[in-house]
N, C-alpha and C. Protein backbone atom coordinates (compact mmCIF):
# COMPACT_ATOMS: atom_id res chain seq x y z
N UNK A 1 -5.70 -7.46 13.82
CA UNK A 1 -6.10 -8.47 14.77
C UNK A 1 -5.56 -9.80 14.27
N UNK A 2 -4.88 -10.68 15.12
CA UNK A 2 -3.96 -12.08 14.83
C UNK A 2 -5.35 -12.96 15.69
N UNK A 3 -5.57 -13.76 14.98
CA UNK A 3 -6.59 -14.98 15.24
C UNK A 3 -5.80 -16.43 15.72
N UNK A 4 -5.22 -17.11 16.81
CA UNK A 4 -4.68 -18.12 16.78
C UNK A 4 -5.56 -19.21 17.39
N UNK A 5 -5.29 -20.22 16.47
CA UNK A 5 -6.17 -21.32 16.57
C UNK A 5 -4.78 -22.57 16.72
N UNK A 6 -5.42 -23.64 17.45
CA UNK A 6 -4.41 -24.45 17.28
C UNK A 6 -4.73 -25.62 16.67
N UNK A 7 -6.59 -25.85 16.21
CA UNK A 7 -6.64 -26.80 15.84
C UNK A 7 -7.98 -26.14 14.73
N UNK A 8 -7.83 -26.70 14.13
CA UNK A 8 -9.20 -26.25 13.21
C UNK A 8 -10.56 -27.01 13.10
N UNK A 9 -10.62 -28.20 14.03
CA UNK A 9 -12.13 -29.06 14.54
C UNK A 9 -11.43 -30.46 13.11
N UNK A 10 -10.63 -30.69 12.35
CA UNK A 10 -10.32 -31.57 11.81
C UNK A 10 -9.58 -32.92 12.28
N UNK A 11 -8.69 -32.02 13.77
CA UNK A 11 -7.32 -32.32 13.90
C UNK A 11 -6.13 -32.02 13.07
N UNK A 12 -6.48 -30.87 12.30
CA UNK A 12 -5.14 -30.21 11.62
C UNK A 12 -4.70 -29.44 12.27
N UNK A 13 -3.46 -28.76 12.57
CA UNK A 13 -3.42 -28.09 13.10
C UNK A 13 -3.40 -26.33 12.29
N UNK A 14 -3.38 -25.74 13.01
CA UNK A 14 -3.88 -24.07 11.90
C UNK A 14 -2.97 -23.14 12.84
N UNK A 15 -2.23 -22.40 12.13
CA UNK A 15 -1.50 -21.26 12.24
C UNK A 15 -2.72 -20.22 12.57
N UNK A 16 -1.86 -19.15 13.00
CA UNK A 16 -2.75 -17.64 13.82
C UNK A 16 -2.89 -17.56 12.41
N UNK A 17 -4.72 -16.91 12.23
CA UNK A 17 -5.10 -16.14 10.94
C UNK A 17 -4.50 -14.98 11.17
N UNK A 18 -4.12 -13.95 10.15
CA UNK A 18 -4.08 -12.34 10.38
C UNK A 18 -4.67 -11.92 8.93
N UNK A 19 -4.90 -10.39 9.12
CA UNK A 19 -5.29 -9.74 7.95
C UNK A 19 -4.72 -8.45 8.07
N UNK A 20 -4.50 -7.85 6.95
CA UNK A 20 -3.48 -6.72 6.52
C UNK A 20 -4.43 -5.58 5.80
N UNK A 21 -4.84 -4.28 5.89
CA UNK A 21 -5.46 -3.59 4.54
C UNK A 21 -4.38 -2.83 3.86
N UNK A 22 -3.81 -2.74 2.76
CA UNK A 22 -2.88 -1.84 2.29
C UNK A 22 -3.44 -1.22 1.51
N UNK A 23 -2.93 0.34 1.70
CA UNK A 23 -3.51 1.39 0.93
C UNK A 23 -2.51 1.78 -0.14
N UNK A 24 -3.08 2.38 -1.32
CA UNK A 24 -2.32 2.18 -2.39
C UNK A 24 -2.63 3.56 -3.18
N UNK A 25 -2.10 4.56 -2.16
CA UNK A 25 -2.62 6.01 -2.74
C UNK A 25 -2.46 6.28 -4.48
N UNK A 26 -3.45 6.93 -4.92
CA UNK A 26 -3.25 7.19 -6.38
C UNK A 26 -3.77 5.83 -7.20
N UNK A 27 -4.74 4.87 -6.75
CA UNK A 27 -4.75 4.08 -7.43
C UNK A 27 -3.67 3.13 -7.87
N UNK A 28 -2.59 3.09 -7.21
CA UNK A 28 -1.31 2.57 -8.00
C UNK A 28 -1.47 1.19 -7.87
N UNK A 29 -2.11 -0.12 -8.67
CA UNK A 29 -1.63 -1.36 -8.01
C UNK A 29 -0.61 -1.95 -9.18
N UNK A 30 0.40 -1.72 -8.87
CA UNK A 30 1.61 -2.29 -9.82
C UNK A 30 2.26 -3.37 -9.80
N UNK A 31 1.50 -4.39 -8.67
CA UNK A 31 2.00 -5.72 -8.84
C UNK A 31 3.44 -5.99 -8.03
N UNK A 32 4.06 -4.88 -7.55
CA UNK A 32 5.03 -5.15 -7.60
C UNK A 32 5.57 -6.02 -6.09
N UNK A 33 4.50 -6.23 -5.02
CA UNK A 33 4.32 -7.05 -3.82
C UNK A 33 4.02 -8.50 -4.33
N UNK A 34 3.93 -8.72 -5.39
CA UNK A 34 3.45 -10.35 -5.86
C UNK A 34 4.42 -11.10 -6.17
N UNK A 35 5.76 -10.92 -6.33
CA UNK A 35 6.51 -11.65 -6.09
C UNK A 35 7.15 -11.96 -4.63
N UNK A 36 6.97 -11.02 -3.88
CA UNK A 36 7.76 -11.43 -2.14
C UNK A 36 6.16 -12.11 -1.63
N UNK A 37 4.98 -11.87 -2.19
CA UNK A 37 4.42 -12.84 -1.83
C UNK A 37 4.26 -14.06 -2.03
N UNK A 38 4.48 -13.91 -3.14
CA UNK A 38 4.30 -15.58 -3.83
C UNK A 38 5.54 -16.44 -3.29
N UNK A 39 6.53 -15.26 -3.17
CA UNK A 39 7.73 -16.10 -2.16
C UNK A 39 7.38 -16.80 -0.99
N UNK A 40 6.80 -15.97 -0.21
CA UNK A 40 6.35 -16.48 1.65
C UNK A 40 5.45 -17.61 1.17
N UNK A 41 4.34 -17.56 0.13
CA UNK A 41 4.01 -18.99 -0.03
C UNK A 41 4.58 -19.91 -0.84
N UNK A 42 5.16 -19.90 -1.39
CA UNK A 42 6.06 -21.44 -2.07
C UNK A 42 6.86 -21.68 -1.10
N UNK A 43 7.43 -20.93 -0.30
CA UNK A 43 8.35 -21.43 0.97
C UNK A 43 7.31 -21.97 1.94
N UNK A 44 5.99 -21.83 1.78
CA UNK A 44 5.32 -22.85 2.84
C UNK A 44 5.31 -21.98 4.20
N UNK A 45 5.33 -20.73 4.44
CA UNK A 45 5.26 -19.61 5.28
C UNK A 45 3.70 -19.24 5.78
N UNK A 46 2.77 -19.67 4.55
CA UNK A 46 1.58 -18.92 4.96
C UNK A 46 1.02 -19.15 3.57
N UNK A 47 -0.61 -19.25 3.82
CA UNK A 47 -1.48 -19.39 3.26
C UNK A 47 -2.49 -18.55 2.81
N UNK A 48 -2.33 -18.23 1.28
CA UNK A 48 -3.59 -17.24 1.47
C UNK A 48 -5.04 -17.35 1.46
N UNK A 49 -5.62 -16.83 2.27
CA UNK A 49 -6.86 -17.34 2.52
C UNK A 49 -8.29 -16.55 1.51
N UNK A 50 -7.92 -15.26 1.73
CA UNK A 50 -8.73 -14.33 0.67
C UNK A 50 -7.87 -13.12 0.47
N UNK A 51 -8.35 -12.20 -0.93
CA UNK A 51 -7.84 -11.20 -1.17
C UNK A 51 -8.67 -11.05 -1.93
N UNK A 52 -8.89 -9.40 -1.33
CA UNK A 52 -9.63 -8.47 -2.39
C UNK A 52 -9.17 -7.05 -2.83
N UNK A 53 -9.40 -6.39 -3.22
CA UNK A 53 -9.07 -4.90 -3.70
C UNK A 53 -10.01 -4.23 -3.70
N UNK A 54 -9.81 -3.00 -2.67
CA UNK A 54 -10.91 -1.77 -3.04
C UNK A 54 -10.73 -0.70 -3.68
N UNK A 55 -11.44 0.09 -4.74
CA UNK A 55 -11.19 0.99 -5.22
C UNK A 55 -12.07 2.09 -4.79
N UNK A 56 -11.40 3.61 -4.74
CA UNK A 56 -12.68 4.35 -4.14
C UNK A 56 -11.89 5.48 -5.54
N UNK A 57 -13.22 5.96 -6.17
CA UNK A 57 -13.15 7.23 -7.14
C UNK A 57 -12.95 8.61 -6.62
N UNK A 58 -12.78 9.51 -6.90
CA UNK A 58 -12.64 10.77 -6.93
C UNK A 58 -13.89 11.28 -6.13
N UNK A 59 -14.94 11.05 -7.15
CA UNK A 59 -15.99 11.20 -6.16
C UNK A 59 -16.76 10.32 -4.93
N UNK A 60 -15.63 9.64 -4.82
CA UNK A 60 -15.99 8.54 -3.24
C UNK A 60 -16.67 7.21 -3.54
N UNK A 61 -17.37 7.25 -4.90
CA UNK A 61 -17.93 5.80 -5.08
C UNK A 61 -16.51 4.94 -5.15
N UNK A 62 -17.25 3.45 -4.26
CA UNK A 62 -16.49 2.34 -4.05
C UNK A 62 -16.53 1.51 -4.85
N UNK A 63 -15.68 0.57 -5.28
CA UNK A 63 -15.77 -0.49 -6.63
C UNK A 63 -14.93 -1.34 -5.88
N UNK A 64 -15.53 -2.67 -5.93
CA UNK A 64 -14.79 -3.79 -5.34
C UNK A 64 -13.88 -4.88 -6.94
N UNK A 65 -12.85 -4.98 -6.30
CA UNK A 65 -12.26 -5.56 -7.52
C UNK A 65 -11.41 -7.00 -7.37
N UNK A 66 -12.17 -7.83 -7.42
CA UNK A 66 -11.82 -9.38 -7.56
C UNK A 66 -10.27 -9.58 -8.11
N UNK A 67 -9.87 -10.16 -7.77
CA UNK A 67 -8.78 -10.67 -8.68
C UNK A 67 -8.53 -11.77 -9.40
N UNK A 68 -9.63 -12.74 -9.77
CA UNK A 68 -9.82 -13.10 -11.03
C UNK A 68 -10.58 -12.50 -11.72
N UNK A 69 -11.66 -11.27 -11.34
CA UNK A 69 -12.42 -10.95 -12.09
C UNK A 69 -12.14 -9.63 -13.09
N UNK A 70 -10.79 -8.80 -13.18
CA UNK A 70 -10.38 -7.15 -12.97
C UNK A 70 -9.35 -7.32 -13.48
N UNK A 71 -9.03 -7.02 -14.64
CA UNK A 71 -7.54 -7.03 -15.51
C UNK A 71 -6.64 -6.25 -14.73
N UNK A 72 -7.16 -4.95 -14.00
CA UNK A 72 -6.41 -4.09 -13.22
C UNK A 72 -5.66 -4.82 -12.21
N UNK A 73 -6.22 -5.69 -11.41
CA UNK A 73 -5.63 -6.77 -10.13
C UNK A 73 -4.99 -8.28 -10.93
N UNK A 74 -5.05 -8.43 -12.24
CA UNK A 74 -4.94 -10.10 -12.65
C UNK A 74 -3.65 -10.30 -12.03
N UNK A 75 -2.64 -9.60 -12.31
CA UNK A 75 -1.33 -9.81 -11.76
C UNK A 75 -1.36 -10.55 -10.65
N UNK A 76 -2.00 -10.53 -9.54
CA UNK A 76 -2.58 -11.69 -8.62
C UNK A 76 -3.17 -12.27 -8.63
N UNK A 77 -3.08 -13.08 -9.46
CA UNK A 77 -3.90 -14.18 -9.81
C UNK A 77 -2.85 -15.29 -9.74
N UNK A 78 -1.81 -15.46 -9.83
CA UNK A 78 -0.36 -15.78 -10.25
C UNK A 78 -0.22 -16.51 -8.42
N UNK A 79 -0.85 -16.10 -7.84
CA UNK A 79 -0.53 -16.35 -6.14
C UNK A 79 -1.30 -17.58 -6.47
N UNK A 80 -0.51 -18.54 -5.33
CA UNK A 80 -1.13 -20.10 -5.12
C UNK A 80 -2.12 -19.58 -3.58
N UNK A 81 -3.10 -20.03 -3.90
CA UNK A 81 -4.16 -20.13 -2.75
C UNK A 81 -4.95 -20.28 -3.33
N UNK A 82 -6.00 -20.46 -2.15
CA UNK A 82 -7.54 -21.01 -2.15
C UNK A 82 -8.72 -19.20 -1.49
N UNK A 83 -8.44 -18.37 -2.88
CA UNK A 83 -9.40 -17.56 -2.30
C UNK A 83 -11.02 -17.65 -2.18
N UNK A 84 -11.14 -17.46 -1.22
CA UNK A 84 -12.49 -17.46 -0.77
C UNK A 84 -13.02 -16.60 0.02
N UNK A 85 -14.61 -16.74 -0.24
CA UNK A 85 -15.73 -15.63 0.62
C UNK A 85 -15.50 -15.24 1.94
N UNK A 86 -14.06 -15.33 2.61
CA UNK A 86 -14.05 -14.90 3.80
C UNK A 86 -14.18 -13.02 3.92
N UNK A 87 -13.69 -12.55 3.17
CA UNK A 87 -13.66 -11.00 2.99
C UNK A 87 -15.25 -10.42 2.86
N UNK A 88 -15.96 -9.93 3.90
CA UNK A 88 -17.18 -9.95 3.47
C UNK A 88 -17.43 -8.01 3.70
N UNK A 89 -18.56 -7.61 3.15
CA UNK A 89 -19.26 -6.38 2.72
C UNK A 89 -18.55 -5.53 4.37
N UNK A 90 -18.69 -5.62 5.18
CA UNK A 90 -18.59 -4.88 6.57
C UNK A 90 -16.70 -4.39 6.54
N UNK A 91 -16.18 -5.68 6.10
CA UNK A 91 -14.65 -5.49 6.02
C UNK A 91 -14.53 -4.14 4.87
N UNK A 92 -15.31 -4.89 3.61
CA UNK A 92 -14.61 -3.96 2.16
C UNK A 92 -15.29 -2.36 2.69
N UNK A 93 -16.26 -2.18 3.49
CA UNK A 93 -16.95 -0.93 4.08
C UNK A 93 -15.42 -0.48 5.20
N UNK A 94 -15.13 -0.73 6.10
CA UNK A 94 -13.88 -0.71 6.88
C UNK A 94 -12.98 -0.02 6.08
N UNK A 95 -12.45 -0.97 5.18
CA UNK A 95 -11.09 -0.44 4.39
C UNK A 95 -11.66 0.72 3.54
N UNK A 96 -12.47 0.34 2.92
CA UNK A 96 -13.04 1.83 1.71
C UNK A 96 -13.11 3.23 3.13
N UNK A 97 -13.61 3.26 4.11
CA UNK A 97 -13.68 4.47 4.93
C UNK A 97 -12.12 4.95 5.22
N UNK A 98 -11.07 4.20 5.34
CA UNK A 98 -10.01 4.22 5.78
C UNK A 98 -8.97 4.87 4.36
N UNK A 99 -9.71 4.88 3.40
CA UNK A 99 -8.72 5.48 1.61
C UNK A 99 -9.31 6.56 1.22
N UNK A 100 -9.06 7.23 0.79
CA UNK A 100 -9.10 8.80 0.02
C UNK A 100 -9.62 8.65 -1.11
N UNK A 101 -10.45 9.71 -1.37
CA UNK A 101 -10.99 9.19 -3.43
C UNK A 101 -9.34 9.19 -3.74
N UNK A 102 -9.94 8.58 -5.10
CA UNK A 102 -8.83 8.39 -5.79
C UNK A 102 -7.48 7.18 -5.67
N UNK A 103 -8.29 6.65 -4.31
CA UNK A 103 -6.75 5.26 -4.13
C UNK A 103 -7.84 4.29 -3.69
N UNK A 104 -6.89 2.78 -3.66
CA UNK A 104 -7.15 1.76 -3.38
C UNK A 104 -6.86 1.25 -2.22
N UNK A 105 -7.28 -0.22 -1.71
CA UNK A 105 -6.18 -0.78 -1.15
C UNK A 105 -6.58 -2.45 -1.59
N UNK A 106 -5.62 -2.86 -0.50
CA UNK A 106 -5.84 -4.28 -0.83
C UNK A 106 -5.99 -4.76 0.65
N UNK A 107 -6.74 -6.02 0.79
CA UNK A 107 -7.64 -6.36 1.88
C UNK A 107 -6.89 -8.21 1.69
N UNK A 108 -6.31 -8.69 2.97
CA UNK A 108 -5.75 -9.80 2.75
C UNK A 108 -5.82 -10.80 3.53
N UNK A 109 -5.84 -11.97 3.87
CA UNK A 109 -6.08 -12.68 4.94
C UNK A 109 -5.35 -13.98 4.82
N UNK A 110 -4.41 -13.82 5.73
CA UNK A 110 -3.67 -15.71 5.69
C UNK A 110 -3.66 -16.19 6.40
N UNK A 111 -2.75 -17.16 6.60
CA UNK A 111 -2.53 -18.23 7.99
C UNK A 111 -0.95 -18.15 7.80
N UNK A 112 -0.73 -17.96 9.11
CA UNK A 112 1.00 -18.11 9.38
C UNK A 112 1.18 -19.91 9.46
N UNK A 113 1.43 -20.77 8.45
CA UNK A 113 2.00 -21.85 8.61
C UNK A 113 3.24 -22.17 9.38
N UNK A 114 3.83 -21.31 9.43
CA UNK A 114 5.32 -21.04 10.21
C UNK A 114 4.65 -21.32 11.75
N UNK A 115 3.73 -20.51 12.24
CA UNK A 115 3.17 -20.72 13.37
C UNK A 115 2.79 -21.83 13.89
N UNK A 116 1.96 -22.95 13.15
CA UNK A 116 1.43 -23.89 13.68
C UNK A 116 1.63 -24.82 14.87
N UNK A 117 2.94 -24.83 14.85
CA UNK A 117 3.50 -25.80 15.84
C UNK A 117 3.61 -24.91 17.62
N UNK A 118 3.70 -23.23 17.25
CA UNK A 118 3.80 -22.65 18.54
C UNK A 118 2.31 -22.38 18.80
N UNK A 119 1.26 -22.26 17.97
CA UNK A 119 -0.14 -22.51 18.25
C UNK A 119 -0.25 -23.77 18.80
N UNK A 120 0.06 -25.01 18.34
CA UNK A 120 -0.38 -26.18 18.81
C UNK A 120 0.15 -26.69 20.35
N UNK A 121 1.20 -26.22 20.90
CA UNK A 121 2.06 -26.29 21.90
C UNK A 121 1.44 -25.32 22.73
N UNK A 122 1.46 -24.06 22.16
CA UNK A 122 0.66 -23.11 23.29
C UNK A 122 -0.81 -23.73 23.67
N UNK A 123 -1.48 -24.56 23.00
CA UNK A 123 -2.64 -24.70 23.10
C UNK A 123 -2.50 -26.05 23.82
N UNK A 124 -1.70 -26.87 23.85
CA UNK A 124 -1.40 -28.56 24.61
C UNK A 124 -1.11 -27.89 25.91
N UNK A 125 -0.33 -26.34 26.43
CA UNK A 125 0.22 -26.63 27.17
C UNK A 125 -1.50 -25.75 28.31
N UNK A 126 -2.32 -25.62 27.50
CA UNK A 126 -3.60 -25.44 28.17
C UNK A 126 -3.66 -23.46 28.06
N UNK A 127 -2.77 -23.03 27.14
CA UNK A 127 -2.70 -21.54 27.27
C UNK A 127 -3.78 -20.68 26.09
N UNK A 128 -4.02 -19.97 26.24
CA UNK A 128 -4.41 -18.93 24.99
C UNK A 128 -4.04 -17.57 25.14
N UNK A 129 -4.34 -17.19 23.39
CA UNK A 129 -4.00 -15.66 23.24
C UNK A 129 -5.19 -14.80 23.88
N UNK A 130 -4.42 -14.13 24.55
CA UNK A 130 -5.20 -12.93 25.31
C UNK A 130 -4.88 -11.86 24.23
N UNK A 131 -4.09 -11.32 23.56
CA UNK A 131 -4.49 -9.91 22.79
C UNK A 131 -2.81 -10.67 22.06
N UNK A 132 -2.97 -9.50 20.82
CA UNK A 132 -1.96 -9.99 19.52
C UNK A 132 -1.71 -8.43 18.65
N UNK A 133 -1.08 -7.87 18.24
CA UNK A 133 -0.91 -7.04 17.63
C UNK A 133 0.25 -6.93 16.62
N UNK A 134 0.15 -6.16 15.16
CA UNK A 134 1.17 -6.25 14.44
C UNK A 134 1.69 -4.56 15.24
N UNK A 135 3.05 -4.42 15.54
CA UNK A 135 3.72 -3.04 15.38
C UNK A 135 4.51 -2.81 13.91
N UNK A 136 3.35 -1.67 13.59
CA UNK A 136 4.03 -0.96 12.62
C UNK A 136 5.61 -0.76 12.14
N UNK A 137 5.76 -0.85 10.92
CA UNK A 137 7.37 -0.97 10.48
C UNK A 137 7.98 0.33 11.44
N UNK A 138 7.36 1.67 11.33
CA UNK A 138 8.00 2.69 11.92
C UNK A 138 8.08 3.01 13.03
N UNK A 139 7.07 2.30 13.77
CA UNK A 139 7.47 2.34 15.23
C UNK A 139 8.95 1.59 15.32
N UNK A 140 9.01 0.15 14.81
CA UNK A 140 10.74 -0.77 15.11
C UNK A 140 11.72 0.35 14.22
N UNK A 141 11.50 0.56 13.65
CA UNK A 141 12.97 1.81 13.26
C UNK A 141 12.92 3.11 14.59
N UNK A 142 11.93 3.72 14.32
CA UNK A 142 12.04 4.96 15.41
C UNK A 142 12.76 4.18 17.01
N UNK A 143 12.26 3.20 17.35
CA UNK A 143 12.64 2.04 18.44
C UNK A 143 14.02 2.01 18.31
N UNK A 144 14.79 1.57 17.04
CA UNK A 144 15.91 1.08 16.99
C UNK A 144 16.72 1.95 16.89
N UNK A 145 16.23 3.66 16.01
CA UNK A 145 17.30 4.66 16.18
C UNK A 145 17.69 5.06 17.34
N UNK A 146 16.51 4.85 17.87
CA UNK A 146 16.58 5.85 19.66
C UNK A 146 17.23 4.92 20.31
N UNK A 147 17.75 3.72 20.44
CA UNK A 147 18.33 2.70 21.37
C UNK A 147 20.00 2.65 20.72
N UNK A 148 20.22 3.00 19.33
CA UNK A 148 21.12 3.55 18.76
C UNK A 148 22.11 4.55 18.96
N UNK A 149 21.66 5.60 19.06
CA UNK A 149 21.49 7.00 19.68
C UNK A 149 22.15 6.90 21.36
N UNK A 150 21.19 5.74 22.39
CA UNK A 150 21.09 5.92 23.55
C UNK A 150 22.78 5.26 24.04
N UNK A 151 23.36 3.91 23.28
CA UNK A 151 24.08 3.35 23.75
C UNK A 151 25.39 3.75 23.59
């Protein structure tokens, strides 16, 4: 779900929120997404707003894992943002039903800064978002072979 706001009650203007859960079968969190993230934010792309990590055991118990608090996640710690209590108990319940014992994921929430200006314009010109969706990476490949294929 993409959240677009065009103003945040300050007069700032605010990029569409979105949130991502990534699953990370086998427990694997290897850090290795923290540099193309930390990229999109030093380029001023997006903001992170919260991040958390869920862990679910073998036998299904859930363990929530901070990332200042969890040597396992510190590697993100290294990200510039302002995390905060937006990630609350109903979400980390969501994502934990959605992972297999034995894996994780990660639970994320930003602001498209890139956006702001087509939020703020869509919103001057008196419009709003009626519905927003991310399409999956494999739907645009399966999309692009078959139009490939067709021509």
């Amino acid at each position: 779900m993409a959240i677009g706001a065009a103003d945040g009650g300050d007069g700032m203007s605010v990029g569409p929120v979105e949130y991502i859960i990534i699953g990370f079968p086998g427990n694997r969190f290897t850090g290795e997404i923290v540099p193309a993230l930390a990229d999109v934010v030093e380029r001023g792309l997006i903001r992170i707003i919260d991040l958390v990590f869920v862990s679910k055991d073998e036998a299904g118990e859930v363990t929530v894992l901070e990332v200042d608090e969890d040597a396992d996640v510190a590697v993100f710690n290294s990200l510039d943002g302002d995390v905060g209590d937006y990630i609350g108990p109903e979400d980390i319940e969501h994502a934990a039903a959605g992972i297999e014992p034995g894996s994780s994921a990660a639970l994320l929430i930003w602001e498209d800064l890139w956006a702001a200006p087509l939020a703020d314009a869509i919103h001057g010109a008196g419009g709003v978002v009626i519905e927003g969706a991310r399409i999956p990476r494999e739907l645009i490949t399966a999309a692009e072979e078959l139009a490939s294929t067709a021509g």
